[in-house]
Protein backbone atom coordinates (compact mmCIF):
# COMPACT_ATOMS: atom_id res chain seq x y z
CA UNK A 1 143.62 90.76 63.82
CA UNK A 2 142.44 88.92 60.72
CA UNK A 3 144.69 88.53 57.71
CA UNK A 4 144.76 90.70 54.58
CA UNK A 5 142.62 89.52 51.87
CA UNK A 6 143.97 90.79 48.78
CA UNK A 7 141.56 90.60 45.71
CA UNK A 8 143.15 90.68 42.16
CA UNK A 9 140.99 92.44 39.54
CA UNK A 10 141.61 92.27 35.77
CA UNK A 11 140.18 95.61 34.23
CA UNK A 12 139.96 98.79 32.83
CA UNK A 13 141.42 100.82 36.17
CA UNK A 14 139.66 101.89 39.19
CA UNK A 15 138.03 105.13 40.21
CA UNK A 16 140.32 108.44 42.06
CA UNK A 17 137.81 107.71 45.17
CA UNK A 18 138.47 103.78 45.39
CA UNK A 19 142.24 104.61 45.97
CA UNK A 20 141.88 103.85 49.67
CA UNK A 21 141.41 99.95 48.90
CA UNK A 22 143.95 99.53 45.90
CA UNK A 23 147.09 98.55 47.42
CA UNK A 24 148.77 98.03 44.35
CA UNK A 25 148.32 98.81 40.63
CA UNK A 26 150.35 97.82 37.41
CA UNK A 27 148.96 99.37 33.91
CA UNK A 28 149.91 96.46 31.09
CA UNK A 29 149.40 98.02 27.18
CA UNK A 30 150.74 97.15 23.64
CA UNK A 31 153.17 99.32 22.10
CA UNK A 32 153.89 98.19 18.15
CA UNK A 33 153.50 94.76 19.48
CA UNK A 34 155.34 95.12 22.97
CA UNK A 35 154.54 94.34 26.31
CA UNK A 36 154.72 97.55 28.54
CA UNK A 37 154.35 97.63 32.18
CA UNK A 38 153.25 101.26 33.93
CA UNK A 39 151.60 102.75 36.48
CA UNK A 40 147.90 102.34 36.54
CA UNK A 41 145.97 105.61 34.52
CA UNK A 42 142.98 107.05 35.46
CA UNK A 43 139.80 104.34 34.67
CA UNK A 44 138.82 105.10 30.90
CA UNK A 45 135.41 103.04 30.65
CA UNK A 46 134.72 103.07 34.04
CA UNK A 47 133.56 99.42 33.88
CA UNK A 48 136.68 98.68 36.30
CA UNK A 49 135.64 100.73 38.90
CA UNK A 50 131.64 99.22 38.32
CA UNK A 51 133.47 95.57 39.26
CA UNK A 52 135.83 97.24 42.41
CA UNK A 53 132.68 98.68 44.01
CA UNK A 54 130.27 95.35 43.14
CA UNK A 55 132.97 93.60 45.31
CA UNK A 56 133.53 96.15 47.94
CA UNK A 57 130.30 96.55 48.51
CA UNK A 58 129.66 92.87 49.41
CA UNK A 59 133.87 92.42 50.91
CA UNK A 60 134.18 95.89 52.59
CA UNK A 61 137.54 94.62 54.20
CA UNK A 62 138.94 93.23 51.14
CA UNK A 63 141.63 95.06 49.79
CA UNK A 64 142.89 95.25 45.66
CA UNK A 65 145.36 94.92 43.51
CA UNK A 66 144.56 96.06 40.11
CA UNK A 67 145.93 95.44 36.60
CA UNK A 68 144.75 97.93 34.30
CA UNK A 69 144.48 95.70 30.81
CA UNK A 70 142.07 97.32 28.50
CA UNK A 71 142.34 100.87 26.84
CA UNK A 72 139.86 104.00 26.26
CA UNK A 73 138.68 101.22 22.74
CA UNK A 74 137.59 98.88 25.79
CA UNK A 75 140.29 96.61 23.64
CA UNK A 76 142.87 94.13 25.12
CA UNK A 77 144.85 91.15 24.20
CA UNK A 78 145.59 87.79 25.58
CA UNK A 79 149.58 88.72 26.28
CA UNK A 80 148.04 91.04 28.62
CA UNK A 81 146.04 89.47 30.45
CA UNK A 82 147.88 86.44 30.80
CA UNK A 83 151.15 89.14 32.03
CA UNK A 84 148.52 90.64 34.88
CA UNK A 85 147.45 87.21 35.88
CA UNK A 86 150.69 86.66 36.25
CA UNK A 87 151.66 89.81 38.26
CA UNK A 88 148.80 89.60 40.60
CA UNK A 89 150.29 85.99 41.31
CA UNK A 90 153.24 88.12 42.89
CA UNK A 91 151.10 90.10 44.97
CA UNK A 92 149.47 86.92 47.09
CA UNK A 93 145.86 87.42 45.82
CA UNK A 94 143.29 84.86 46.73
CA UNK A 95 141.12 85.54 44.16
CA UNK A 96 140.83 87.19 40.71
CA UNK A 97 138.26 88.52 39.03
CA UNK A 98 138.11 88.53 35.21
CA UNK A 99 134.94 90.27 34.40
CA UNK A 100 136.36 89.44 30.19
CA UNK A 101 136.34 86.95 27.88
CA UNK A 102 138.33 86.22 24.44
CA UNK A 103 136.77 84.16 21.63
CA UNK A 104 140.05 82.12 20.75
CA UNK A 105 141.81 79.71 23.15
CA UNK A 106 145.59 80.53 23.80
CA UNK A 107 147.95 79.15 24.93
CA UNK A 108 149.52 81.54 27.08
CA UNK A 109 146.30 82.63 28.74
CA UNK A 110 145.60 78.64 29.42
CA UNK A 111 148.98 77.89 30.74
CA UNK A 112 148.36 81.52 32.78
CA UNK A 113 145.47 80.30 34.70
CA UNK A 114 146.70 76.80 35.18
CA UNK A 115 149.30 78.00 37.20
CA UNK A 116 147.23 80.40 39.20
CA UNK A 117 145.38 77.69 39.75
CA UNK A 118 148.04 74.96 40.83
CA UNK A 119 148.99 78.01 43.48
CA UNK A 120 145.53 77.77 44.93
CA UNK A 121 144.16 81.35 43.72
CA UNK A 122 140.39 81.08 42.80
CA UNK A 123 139.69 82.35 39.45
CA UNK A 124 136.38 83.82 38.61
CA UNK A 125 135.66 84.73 34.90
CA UNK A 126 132.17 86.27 33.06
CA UNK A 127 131.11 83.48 30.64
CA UNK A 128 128.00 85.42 28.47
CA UNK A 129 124.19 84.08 28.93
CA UNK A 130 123.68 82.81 25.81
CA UNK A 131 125.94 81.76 22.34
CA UNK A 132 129.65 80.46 22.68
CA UNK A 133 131.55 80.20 25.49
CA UNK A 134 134.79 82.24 25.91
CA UNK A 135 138.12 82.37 27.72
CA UNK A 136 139.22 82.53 30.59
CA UNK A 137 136.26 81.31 31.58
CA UNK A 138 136.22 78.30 29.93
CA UNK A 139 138.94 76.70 30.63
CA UNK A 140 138.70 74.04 33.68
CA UNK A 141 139.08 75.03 37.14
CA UNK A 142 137.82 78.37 36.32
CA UNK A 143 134.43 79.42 37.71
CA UNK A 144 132.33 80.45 34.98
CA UNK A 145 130.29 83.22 36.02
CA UNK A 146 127.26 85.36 34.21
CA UNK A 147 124.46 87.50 35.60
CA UNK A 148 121.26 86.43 36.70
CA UNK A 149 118.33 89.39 36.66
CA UNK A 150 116.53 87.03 39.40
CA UNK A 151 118.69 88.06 41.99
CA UNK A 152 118.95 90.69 44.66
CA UNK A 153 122.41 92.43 46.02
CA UNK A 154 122.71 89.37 48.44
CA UNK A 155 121.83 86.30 46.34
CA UNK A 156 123.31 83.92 43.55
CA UNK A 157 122.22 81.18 41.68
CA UNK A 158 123.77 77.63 40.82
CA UNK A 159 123.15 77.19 37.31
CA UNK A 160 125.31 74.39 36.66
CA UNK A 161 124.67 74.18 32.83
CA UNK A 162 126.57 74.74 29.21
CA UNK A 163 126.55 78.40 30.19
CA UNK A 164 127.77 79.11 33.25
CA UNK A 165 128.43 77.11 36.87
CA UNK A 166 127.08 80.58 38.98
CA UNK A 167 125.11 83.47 38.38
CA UNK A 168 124.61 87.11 40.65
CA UNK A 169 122.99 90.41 40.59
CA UNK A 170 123.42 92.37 37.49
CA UNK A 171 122.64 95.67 38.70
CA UNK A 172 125.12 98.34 39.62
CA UNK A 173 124.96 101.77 41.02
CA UNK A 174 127.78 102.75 38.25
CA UNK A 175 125.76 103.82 34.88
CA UNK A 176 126.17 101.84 32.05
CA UNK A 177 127.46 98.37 33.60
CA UNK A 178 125.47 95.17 33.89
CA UNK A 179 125.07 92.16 32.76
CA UNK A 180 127.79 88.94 32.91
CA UNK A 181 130.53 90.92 33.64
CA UNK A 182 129.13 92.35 36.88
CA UNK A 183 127.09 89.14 38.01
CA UNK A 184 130.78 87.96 37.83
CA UNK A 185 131.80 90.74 40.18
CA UNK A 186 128.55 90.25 42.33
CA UNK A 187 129.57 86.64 42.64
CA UNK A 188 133.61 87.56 43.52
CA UNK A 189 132.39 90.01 46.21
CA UNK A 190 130.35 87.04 47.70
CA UNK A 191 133.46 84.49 48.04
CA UNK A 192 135.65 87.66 49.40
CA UNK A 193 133.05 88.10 52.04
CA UNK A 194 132.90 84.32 53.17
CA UNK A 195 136.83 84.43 52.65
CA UNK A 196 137.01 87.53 55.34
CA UNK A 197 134.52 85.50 57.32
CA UNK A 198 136.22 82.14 56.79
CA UNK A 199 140.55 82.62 55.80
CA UNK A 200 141.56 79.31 56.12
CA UNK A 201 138.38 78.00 53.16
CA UNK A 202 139.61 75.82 50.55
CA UNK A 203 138.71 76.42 47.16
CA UNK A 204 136.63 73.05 47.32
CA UNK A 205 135.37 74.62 50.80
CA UNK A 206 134.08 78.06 48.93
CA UNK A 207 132.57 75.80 45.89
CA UNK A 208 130.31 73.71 47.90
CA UNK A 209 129.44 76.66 50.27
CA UNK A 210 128.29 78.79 46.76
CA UNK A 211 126.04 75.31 46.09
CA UNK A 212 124.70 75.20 49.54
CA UNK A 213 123.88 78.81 49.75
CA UNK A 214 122.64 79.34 46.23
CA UNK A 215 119.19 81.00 46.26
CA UNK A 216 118.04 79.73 42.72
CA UNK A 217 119.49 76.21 41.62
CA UNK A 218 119.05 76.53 37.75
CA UNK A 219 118.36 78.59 35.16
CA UNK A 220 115.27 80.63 34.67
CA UNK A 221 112.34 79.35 33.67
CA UNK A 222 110.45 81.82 31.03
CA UNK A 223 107.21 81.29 30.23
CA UNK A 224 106.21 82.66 26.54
């Protein structure tokens, strides 16, 4: 029987029909400047559910756990996501997805994903396609993920360049999601699969298996 792989997911909720593979939920919201911890709400922007089912599709076996961060505004904050990181750390994920990004560097989401890190979780955070980078995803250790429209369900690209390390499909049977956010899910539900396929892979292991298998190495080349 193969281990559990538990996949942490940083988001806006999940969908009533994706209930089967969340094993466990926390809901983490602002109140007047407080940190309060609930239990998970219904999905407001449906984005979360877009990233669950990018990964699923690619990790059916995987199972989630799922911290519910941003509101019905699509607004969060960096106490909480830096509080769900660290909650997810308590529920022996291997990986977590952070299809977000903050402009400003704190120190609290830094010192956050350091320690996820120094635990051996594998971080994967949407870094956008063009203009400034953004946090998580740009702090070291973390892969920095965007989407790639050159790639099918099944492929990724190495990019390797002031953008982002990896890209993946941007498409999404969910209406109204695309772009970084779920070429960073495309990419998660790629490493869950070779994780399910592969338990004991290092984090070193699963980076130089994304290089080997990359289908593009590069950006895109546009011709005007």
């Amino acid at each position: 029987m193969k281990p559990e792989l538990r996949i942490g997911v940083v988001d806006s909720g999940h969908a009533p029909a994706q209930q089967p593979q969340v094993v466990a939920g926390r809901r983490f919201a602002l109140l007047d400047g407080q940190l309060l911890h609930s239990e998970l709400q219904d999905d407001p922007l449906g984005h979360g559910t877009a990233v669950i089912q990018a990964i699923a599709q690619r990790a059916p076996e995987a199972v989630f756990c799922v911290a519910q961060v941003f509101d019905q505004r699509g607004v969060t904050s960096t106490l909480q996501i830096a509080a769900a990181i660290d909650w997810l750390l308590t529920q022996n994920v291997r990986l977590i997805n952070l299809s977000l990004g903050l402009r400003q560097d704190r120190s609290l989401l830094r010192e956050a994903c350091e320690l996820a890190v120094a635990r051996g979780v594998l971080l994967c955070a949407s870094s956008p396609a063009q203009g400034e980078g953004v946090y998580p995803a740009s702090y070291p250790q973390v892969l920095r993920v965007t989407g790639d429209a050159r790639c099918t369900q099944d492929q990724w690209s190495w990019l390797n360049n002031e953008q982002a390390d990896f890209a993946a499909c941007v498409r999404s049977n969910t209406a109204g999601q695309s772009g970084a956010s779920l070429g960073c899910a495309a990419l998660s539900g790629h490493l869950a699969s070779q994780l399910l396929a592969q338990p004991q892979a290092t984090n070193a292991q699963l980076l130089e298996w994304l290089k080997t298998n990359a289908h593009y190495h590069g950006p895109e080349r546009r011709v005007c």
